[in-house]
C-alpha atoms as a PDB file:
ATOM      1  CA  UNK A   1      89.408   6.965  86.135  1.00  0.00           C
ATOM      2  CA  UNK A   2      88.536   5.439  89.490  1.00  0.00           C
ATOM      3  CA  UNK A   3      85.132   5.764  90.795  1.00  0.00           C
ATOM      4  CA  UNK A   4      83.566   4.010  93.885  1.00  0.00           C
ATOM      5  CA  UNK A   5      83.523   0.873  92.770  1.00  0.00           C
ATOM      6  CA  UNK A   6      82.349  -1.063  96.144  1.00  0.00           C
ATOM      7  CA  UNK A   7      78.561   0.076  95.404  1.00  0.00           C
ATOM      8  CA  UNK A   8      78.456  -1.182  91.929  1.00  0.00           C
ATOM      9  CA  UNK A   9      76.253  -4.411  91.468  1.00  0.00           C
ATOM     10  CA  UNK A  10      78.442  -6.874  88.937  1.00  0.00           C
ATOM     11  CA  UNK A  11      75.951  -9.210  89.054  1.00  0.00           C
ATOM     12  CA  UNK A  12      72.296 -10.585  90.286  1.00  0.00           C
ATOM     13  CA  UNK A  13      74.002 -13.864  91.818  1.00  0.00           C
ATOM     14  CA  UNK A  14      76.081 -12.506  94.579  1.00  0.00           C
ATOM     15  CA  UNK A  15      73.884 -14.052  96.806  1.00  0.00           C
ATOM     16  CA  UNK A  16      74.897 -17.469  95.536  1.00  0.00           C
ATOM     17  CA  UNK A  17      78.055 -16.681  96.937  1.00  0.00           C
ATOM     18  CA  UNK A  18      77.156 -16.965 100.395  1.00  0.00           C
ATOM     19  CA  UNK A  19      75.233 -19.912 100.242  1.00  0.00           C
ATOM     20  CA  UNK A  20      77.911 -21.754  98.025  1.00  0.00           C
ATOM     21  CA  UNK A  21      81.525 -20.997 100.257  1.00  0.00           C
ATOM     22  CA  UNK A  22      81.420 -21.641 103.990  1.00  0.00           C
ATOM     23  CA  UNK A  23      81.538 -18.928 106.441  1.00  0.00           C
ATOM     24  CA  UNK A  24      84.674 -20.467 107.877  1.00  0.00           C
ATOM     25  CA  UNK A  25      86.595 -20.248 104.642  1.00  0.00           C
ATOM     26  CA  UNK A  26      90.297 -18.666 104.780  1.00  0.00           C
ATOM     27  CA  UNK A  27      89.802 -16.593 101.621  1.00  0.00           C
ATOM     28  CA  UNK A  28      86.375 -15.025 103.488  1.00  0.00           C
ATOM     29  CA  UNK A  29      88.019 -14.568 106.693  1.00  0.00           C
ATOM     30  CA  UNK A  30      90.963 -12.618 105.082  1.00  0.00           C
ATOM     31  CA  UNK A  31      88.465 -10.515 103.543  1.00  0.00           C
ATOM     32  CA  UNK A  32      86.575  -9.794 106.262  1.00  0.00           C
ATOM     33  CA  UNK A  33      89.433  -9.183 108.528  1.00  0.00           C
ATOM     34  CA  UNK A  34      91.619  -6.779 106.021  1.00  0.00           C
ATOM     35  CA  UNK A  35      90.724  -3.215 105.530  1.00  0.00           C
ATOM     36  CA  UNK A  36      92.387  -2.810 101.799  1.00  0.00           C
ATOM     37  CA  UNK A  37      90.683   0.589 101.305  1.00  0.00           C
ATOM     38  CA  UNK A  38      94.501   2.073 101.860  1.00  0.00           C
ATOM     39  CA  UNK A  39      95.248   0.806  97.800  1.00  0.00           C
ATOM     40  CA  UNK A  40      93.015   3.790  96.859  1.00  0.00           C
ATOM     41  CA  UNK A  41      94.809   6.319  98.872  1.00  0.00           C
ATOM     42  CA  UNK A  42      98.148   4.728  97.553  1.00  0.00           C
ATOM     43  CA  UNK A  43      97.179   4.734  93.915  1.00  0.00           C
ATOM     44  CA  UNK A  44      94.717   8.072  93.785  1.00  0.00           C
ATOM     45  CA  UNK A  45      97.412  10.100  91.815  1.00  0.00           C
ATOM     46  CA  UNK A  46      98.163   7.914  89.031  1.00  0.00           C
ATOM     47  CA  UNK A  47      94.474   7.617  87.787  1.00  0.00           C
ATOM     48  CA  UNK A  48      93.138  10.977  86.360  1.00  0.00           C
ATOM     49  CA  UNK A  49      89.646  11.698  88.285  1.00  0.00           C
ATOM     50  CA  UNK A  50      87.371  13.146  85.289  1.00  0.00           C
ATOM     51  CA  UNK A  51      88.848  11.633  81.980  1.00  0.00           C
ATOM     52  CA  UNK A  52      89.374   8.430  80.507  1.00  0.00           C
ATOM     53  CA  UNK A  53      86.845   4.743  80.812  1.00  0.00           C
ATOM     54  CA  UNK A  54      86.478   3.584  84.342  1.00  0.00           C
ATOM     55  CA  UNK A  55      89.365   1.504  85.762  1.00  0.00           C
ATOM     56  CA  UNK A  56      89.438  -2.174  86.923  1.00  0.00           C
ATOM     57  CA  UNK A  57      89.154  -2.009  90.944  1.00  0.00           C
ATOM     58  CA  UNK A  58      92.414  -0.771  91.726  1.00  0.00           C
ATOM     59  CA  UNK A  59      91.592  -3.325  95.323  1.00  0.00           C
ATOM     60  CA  UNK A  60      90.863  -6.264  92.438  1.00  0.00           C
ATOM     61  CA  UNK A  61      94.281  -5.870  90.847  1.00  0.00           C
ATOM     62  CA  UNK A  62      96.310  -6.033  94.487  1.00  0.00           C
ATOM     63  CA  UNK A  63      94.537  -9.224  95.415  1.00  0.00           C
ATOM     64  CA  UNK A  64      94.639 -10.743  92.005  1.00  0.00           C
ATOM     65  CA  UNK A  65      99.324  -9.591  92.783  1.00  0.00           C
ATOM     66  CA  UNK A  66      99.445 -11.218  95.903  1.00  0.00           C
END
């Protein structure tokens, strides 16, 4: 089951992450730059919409591939 997933809080240290990696750092810059929203249009008919536990971030998995 996917869900919205980008408005869940995983944890009450994300702000650590901006103080800790640069603003100038590749990994940010690619994020920032790359719209990946199109993996949930890709994928939205092989995850059942009402049934089943909540799926890792379908946006996760692809970055975690390439």
């Amino acid at each position: 089951m996917i869900q919205n997933q980008q408005s869940m809080i995983f944890s009450p240290f994300m702000a650590i992450y901006d103080l800790v990696v640069p603003k100038d750092n590749l990994l940010r810059n690619i994020n920032d730059l790359i719209d990946f929203s199109f993996v949930y249009d890709v994928l939205k008919d092989k995850y059942c919409h009402d049934n089943g536990r909540n799926a890792v971030d379908p946006i996760r998995m692809f970055k975690y591939y390439c």
